[in-house]
ModelCIF file with pLDDT and N, C-alpha, C, O atoms, coordinates in Angstrom:
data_MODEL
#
_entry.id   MODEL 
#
_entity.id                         1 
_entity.type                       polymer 
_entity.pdbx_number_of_molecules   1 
#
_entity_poly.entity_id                      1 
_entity_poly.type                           'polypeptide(L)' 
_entity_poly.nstd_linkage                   no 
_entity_poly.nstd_monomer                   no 
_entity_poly.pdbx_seq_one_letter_code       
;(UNK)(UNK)(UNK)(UNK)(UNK)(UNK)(UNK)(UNK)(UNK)(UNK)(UNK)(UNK)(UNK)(UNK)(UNK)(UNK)
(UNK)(UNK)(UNK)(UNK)(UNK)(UNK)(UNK)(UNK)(UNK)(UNK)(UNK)(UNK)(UNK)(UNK)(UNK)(UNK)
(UNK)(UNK)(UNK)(UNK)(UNK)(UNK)(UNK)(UNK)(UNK)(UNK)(UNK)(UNK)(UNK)(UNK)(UNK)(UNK)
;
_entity_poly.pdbx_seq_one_letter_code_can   XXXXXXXXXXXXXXXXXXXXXXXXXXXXXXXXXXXXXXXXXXXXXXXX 
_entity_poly.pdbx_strand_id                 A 
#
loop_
_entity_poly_seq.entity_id 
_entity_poly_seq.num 
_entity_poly_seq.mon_id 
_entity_poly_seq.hetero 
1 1  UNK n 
1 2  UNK n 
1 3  UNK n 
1 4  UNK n 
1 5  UNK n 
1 6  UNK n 
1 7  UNK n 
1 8  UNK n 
1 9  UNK n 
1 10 UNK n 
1 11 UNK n 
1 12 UNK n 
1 13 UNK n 
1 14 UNK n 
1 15 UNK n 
1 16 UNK n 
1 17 UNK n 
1 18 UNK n 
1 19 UNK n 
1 20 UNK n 
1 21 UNK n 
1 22 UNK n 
1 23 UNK n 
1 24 UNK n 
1 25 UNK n 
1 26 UNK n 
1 27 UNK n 
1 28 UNK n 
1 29 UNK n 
1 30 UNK n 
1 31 UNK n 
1 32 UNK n 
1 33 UNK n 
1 34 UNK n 
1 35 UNK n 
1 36 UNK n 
1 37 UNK n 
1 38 UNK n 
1 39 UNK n 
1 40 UNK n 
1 41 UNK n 
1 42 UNK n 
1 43 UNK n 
1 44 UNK n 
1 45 UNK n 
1 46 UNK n 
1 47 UNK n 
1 48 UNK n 
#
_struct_asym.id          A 
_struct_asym.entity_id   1 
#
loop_
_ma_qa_metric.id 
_ma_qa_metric.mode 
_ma_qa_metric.name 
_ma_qa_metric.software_group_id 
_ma_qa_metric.type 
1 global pLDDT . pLDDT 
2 local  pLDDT . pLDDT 
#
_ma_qa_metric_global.metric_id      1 
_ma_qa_metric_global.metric_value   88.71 
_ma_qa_metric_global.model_id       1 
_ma_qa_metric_global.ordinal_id     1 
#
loop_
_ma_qa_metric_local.label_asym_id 
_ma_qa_metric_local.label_comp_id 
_ma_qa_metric_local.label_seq_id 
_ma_qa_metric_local.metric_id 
_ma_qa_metric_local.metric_value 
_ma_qa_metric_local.model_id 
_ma_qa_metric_local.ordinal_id 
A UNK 1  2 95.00 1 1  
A UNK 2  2 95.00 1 2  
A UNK 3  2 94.00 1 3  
A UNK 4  2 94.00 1 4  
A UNK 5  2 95.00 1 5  
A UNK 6  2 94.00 1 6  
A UNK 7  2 93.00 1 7  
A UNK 8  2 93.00 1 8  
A UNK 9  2 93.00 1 9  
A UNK 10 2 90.00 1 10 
A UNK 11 2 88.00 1 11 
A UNK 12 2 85.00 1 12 
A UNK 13 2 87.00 1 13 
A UNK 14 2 79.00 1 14 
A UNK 15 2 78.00 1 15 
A UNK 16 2 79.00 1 16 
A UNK 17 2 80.00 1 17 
A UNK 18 2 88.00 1 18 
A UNK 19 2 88.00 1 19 
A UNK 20 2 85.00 1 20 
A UNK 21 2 89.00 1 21 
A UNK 22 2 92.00 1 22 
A UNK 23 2 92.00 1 23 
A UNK 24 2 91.00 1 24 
A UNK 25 2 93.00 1 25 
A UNK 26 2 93.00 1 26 
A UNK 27 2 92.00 1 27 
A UNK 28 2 92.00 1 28 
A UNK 29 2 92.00 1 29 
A UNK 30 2 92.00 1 30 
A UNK 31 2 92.00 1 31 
A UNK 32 2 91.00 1 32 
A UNK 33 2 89.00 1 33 
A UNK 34 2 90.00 1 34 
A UNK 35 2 90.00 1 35 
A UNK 36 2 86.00 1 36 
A UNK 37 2 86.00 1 37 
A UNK 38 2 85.00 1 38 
A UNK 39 2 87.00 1 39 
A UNK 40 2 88.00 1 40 
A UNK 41 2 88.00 1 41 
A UNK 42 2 85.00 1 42 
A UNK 43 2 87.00 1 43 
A UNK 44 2 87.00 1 44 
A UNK 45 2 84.00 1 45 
A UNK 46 2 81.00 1 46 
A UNK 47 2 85.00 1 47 
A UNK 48 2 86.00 1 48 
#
loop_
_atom_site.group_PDB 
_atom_site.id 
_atom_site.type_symbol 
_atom_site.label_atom_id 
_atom_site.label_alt_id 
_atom_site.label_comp_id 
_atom_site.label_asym_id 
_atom_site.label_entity_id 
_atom_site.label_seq_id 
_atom_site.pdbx_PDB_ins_code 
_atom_site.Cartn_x 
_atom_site.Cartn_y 
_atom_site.Cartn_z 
_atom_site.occupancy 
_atom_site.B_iso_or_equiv 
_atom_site.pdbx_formal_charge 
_atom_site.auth_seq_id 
_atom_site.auth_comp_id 
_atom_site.auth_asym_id 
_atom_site.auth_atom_id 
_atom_site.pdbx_PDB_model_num 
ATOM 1   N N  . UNK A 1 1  ? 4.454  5.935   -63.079 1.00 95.00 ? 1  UNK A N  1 
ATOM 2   C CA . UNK A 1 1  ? 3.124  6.533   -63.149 1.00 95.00 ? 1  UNK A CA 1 
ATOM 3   C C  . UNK A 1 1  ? 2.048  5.483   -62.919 1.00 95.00 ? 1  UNK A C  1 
ATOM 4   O O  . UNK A 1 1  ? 1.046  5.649   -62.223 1.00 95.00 ? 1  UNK A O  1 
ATOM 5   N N  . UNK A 1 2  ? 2.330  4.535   -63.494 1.00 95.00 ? 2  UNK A N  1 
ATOM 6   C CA . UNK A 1 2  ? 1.492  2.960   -63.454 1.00 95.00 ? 2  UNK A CA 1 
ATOM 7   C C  . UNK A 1 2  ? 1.144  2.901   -62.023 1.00 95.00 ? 2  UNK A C  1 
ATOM 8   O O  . UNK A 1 2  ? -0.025 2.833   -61.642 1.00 95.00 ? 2  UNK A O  1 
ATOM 9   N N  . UNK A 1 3  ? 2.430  2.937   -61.019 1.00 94.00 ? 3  UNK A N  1 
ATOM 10  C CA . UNK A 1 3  ? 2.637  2.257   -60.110 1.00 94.00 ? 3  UNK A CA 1 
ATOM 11  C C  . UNK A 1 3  ? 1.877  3.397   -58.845 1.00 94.00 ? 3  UNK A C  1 
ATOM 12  O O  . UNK A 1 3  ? 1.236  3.065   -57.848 1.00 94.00 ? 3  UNK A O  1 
ATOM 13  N N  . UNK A 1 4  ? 2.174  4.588   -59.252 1.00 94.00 ? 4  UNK A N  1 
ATOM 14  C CA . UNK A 1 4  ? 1.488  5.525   -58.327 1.00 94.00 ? 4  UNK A CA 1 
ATOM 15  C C  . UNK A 1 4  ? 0.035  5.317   -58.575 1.00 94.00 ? 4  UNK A C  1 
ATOM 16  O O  . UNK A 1 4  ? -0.583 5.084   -57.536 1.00 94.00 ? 4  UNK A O  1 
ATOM 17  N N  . UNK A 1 5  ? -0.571 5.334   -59.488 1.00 95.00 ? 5  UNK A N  1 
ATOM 18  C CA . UNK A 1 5  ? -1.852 5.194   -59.905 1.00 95.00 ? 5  UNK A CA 1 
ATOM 19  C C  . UNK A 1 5  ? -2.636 3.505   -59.257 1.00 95.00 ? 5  UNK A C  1 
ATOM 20  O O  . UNK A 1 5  ? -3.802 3.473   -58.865 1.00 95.00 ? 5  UNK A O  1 
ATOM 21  N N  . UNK A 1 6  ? -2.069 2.724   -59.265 1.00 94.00 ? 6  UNK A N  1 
ATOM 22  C CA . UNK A 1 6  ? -2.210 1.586   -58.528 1.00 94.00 ? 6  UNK A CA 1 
ATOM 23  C C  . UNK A 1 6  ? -2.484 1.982   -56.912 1.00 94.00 ? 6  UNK A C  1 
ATOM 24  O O  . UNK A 1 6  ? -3.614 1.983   -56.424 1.00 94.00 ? 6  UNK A O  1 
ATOM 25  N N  . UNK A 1 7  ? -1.357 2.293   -56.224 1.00 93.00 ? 7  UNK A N  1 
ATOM 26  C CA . UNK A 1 7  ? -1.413 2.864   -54.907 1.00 93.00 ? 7  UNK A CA 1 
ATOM 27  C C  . UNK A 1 7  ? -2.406 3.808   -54.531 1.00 93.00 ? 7  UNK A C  1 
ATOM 28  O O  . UNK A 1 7  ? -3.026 3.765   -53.468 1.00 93.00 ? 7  UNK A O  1 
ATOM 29  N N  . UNK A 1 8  ? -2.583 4.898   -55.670 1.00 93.00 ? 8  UNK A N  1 
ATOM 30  C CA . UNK A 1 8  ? -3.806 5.769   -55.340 1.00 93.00 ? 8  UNK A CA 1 
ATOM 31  C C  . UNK A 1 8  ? -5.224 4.910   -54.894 1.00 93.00 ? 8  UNK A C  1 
ATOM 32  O O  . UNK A 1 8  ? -6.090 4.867   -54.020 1.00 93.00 ? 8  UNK A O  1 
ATOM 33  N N  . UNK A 1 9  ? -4.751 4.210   -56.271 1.00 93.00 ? 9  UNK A N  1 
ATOM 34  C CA . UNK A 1 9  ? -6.487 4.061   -56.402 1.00 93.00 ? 9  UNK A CA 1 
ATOM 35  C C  . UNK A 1 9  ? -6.416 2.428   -55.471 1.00 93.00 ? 9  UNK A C  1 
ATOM 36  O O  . UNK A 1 9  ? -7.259 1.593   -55.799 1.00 93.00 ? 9  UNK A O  1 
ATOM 37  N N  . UNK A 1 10 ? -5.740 2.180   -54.719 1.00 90.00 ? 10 UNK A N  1 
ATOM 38  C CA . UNK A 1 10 ? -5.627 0.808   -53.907 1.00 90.00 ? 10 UNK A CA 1 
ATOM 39  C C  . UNK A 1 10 ? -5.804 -0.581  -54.068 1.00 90.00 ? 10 UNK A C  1 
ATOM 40  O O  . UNK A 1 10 ? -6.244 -1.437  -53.300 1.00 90.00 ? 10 UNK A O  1 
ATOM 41  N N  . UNK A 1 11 ? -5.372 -0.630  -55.224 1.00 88.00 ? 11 UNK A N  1 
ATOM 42  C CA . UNK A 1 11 ? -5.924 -1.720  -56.068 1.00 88.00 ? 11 UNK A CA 1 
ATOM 43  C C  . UNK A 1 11 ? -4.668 -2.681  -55.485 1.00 88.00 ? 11 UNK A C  1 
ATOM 44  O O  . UNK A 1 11 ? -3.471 -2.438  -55.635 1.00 88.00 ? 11 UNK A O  1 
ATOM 45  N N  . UNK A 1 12 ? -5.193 -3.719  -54.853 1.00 85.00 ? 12 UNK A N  1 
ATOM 46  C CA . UNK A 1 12 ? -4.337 -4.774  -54.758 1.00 85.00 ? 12 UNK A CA 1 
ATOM 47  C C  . UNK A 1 12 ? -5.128 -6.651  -54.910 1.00 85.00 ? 12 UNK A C  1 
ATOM 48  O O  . UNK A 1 12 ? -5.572 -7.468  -54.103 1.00 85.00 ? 12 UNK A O  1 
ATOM 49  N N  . UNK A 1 13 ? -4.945 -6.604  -56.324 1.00 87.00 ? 13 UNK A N  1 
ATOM 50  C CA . UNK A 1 13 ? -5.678 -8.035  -56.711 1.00 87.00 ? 13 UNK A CA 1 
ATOM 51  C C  . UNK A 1 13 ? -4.416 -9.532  -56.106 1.00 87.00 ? 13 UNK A C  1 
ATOM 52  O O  . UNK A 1 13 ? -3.214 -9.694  -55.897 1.00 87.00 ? 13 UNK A O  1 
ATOM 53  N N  . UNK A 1 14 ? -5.783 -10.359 -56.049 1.00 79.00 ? 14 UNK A N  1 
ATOM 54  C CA . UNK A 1 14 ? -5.275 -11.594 -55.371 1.00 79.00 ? 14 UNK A CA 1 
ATOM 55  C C  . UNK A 1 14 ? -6.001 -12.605 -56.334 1.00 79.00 ? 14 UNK A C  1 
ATOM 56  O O  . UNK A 1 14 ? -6.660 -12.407 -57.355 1.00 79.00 ? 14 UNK A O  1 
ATOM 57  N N  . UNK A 1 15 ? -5.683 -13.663 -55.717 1.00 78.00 ? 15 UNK A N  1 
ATOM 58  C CA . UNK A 1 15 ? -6.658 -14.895 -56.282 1.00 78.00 ? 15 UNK A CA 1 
ATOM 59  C C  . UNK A 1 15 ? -6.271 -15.350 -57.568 1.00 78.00 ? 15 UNK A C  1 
ATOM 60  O O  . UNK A 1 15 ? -5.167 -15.082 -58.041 1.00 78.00 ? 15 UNK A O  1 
ATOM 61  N N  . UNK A 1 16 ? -7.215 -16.092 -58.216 1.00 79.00 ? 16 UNK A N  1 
ATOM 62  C CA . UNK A 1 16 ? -6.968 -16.466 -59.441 1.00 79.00 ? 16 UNK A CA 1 
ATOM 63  C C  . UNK A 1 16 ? -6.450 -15.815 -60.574 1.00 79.00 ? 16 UNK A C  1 
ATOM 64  O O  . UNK A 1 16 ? -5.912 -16.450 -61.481 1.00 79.00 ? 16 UNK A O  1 
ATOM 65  N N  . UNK A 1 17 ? -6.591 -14.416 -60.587 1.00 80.00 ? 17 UNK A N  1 
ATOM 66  C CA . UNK A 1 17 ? -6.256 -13.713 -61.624 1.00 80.00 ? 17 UNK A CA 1 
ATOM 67  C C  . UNK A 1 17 ? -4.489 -13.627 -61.234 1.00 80.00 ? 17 UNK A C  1 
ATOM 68  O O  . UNK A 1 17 ? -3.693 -13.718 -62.169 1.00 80.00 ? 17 UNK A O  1 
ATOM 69  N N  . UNK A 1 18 ? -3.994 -13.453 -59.848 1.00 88.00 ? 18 UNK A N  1 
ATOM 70  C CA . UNK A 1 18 ? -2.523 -12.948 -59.641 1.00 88.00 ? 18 UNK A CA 1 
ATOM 71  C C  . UNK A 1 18 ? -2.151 -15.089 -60.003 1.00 88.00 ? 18 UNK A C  1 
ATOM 72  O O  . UNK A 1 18 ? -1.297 -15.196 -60.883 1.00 88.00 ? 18 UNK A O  1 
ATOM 73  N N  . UNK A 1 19 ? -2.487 -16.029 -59.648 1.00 88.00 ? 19 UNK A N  1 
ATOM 74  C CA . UNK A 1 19 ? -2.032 -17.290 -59.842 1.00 88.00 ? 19 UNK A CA 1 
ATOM 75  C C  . UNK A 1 19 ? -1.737 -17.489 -61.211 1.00 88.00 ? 19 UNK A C  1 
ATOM 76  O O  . UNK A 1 19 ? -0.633 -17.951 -61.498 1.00 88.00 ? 19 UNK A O  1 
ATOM 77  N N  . UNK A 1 20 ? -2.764 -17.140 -62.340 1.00 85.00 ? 20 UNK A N  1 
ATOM 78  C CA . UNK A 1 20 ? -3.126 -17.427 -63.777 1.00 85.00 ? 20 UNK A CA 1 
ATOM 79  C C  . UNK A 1 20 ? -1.617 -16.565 -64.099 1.00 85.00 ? 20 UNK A C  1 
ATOM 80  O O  . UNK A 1 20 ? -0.587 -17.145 -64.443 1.00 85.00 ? 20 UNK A O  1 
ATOM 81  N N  . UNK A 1 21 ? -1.713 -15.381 -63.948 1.00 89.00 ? 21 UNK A N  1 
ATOM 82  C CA . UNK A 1 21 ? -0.453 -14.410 -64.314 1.00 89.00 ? 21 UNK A CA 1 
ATOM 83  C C  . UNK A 1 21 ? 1.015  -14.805 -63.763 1.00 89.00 ? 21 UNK A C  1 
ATOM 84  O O  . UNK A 1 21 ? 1.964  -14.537 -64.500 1.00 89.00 ? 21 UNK A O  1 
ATOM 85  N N  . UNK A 1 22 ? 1.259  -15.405 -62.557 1.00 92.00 ? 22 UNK A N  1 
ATOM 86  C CA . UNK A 1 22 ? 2.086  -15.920 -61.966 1.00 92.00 ? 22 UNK A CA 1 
ATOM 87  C C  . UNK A 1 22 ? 2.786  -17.076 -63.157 1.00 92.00 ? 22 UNK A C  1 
ATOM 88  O O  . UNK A 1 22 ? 3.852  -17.109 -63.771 1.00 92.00 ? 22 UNK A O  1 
ATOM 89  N N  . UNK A 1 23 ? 1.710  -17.862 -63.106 1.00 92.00 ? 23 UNK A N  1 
ATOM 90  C CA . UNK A 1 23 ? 2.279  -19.416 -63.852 1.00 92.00 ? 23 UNK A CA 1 
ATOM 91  C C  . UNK A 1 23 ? 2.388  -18.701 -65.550 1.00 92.00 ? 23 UNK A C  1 
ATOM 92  O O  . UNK A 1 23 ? 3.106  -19.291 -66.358 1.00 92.00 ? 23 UNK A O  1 
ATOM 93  N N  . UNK A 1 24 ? 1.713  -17.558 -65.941 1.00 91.00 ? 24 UNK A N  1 
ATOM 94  C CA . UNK A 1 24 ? 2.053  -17.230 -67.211 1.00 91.00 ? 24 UNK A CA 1 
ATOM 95  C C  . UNK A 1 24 ? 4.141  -17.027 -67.084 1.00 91.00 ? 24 UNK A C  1 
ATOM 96  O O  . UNK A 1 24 ? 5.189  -17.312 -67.664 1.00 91.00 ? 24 UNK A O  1 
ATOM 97  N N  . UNK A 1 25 ? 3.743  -16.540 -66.233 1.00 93.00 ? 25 UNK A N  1 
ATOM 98  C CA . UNK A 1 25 ? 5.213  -15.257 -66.119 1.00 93.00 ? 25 UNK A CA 1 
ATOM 99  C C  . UNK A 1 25 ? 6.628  -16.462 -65.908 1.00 93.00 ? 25 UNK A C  1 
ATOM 100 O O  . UNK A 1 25 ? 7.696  -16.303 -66.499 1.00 93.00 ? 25 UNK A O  1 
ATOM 101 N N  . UNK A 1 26 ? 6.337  -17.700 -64.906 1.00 93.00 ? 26 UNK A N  1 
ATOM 102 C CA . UNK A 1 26 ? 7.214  -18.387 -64.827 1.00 93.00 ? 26 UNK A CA 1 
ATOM 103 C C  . UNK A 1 26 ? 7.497  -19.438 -65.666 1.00 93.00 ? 26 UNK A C  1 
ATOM 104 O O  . UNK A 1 26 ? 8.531  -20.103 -65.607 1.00 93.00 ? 26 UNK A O  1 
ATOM 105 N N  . UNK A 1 27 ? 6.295  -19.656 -66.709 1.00 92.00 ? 27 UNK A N  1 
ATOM 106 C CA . UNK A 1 27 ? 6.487  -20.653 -67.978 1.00 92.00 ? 27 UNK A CA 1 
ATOM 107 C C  . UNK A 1 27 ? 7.201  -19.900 -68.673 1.00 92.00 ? 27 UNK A C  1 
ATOM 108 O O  . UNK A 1 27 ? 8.130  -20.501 -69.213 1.00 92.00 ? 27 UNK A O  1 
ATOM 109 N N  . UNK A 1 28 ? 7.136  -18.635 -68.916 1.00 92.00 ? 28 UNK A N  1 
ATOM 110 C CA . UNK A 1 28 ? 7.804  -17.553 -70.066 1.00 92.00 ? 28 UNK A CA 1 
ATOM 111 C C  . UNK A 1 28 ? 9.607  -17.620 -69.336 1.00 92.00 ? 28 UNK A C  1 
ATOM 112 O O  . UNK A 1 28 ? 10.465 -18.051 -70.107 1.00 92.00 ? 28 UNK A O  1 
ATOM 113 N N  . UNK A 1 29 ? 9.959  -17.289 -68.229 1.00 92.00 ? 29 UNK A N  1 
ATOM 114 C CA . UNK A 1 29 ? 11.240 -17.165 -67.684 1.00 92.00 ? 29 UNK A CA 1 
ATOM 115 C C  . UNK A 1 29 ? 11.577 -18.713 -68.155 1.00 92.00 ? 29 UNK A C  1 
ATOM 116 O O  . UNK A 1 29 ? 12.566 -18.698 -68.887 1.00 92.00 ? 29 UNK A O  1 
ATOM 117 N N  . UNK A 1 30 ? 11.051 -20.050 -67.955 1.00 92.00 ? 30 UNK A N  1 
ATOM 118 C CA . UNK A 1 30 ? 11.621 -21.117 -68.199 1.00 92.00 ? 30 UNK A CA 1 
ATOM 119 C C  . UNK A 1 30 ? 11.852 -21.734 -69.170 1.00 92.00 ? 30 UNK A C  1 
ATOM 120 O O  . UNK A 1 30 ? 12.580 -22.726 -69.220 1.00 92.00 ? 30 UNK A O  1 
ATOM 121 N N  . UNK A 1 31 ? 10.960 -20.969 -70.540 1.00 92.00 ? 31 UNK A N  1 
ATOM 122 C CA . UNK A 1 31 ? 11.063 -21.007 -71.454 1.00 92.00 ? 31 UNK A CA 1 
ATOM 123 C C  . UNK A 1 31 ? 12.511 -20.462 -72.345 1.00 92.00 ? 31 UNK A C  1 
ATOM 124 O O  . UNK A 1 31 ? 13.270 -21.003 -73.149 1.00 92.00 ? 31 UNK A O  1 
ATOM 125 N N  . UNK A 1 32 ? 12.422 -19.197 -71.760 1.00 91.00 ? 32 UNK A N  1 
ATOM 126 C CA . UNK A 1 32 ? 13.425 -18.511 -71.830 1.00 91.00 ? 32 UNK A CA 1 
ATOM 127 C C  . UNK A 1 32 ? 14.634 -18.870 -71.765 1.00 91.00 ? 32 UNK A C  1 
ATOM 128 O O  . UNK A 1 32 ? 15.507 -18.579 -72.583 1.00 91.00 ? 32 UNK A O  1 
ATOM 129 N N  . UNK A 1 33 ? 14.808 -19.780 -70.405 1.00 89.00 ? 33 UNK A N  1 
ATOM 130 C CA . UNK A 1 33 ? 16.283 -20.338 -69.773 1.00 89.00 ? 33 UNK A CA 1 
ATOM 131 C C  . UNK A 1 33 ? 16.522 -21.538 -70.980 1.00 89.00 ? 33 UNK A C  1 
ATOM 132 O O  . UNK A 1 33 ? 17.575 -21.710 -71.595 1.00 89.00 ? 33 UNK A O  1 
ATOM 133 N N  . UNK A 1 34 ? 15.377 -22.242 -71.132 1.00 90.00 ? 34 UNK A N  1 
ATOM 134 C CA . UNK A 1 34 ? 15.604 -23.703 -72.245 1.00 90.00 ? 34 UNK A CA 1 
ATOM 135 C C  . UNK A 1 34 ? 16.508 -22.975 -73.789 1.00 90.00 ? 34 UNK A C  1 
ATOM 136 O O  . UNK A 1 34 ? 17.407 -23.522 -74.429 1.00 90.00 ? 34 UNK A O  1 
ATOM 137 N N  . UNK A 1 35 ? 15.781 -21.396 -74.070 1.00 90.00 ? 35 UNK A N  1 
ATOM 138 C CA . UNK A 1 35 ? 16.303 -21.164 -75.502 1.00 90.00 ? 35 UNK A CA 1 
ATOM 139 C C  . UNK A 1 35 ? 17.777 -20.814 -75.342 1.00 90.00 ? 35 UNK A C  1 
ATOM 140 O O  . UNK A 1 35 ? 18.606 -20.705 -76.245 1.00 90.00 ? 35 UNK A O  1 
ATOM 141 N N  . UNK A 1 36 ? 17.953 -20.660 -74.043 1.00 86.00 ? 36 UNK A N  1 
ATOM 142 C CA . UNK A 1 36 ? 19.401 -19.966 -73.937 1.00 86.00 ? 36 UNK A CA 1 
ATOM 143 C C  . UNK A 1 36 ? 20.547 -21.191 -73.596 1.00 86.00 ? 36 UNK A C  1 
ATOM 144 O O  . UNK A 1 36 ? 21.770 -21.045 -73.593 1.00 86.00 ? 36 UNK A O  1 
ATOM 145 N N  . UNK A 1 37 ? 19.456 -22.975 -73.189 1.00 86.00 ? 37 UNK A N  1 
ATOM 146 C CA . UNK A 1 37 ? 20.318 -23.828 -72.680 1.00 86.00 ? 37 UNK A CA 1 
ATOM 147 C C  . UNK A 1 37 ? 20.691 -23.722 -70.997 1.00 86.00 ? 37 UNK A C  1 
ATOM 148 O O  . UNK A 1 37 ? 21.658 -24.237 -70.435 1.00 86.00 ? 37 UNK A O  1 
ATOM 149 N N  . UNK A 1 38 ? 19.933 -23.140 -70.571 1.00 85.00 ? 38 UNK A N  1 
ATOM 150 C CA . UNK A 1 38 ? 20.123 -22.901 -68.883 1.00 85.00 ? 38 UNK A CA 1 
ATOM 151 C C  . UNK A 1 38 ? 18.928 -23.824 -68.068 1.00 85.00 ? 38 UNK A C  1 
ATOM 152 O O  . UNK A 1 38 ? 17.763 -23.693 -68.444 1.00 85.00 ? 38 UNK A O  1 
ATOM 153 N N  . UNK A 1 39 ? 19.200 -24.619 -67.114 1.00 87.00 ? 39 UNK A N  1 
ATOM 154 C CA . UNK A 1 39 ? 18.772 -25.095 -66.512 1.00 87.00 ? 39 UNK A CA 1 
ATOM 155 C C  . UNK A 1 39 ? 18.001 -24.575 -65.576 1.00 87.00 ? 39 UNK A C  1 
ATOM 156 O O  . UNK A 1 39 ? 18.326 -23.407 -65.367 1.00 87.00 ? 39 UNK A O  1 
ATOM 157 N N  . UNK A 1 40 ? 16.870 -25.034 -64.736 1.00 88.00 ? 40 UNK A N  1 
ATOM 158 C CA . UNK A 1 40 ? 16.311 -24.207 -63.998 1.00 88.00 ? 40 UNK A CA 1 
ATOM 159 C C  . UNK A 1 40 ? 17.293 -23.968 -62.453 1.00 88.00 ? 40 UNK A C  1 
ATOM 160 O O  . UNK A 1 40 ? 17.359 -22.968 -61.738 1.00 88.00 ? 40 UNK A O  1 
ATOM 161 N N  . UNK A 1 41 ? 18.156 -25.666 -62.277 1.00 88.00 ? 41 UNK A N  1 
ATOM 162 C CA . UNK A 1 41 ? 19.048 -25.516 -61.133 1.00 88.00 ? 41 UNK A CA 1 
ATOM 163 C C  . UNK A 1 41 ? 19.901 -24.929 -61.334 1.00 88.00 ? 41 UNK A C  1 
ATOM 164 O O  . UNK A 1 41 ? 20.481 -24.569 -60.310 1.00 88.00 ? 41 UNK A O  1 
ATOM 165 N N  . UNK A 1 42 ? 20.470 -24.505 -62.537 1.00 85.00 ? 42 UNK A N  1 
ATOM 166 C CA . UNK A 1 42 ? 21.614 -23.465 -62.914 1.00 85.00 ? 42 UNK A CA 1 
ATOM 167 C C  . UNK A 1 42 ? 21.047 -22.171 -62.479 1.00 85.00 ? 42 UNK A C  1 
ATOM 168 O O  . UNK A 1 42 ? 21.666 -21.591 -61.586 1.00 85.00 ? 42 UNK A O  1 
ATOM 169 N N  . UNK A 1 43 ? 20.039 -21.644 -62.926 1.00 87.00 ? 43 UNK A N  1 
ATOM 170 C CA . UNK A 1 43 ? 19.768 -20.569 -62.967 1.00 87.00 ? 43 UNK A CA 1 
ATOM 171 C C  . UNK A 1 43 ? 19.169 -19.865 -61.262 1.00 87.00 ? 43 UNK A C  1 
ATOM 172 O O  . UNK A 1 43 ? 19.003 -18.715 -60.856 1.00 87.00 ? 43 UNK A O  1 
ATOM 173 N N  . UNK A 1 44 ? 18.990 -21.219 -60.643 1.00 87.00 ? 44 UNK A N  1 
ATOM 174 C CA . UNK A 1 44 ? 18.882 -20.744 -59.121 1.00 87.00 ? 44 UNK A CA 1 
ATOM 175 C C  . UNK A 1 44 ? 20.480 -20.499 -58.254 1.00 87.00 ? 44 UNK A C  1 
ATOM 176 O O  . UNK A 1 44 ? 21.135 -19.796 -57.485 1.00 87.00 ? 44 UNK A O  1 
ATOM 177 N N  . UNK A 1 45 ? 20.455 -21.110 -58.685 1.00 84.00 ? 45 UNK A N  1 
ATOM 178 C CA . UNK A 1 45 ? 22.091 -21.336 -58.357 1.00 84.00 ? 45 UNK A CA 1 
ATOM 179 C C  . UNK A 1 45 ? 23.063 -20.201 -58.457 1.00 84.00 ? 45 UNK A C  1 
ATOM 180 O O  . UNK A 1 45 ? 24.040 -19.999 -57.735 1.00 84.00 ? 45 UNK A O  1 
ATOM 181 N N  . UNK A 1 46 ? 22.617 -19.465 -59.513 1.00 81.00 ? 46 UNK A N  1 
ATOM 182 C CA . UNK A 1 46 ? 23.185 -18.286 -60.269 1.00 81.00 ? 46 UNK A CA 1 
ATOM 183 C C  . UNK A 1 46 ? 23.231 -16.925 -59.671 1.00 81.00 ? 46 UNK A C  1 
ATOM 184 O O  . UNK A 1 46 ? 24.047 -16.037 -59.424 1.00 81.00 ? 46 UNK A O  1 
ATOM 185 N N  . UNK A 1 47 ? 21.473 -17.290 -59.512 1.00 85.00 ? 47 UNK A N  1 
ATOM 186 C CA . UNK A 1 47 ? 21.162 -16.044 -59.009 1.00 85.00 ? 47 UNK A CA 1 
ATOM 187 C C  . UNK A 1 47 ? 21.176 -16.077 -57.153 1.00 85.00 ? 47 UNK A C  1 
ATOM 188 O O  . UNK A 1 47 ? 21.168 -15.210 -56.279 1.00 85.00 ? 47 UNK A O  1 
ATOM 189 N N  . UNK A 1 48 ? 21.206 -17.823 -57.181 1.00 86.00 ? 48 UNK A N  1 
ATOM 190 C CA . UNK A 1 48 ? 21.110 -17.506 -55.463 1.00 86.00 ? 48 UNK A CA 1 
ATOM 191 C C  . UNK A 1 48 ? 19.814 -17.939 -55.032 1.00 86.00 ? 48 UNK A C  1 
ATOM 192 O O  . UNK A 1 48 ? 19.486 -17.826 -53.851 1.00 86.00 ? 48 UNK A O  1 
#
């Protein structure tokens, strides 16, 4: 519903706000990998 409502209404943000959210999102995944003991080259590796 989110996602149709996005498309309707044409909202496609760039810039600083998608960068700020970006580096949130990939400190949180790497964070993540450290609590579990996974490396970041493991985890590329993993997935490819």
């Amino acid at each position: 519903t989110a996602d149709a409502l996005v498309q309707a209404a044409n909202a496609d943000p760039d810039g600083p706000l998608v960068e700020s959210r970006a580096r949130e999102l990939l400190g949180g995944l790497l964070r993540s990998l450290e609590r579990r003991g996974i490396s970041a080259e493991t985890y590329l590796q993993l997935t490819g």
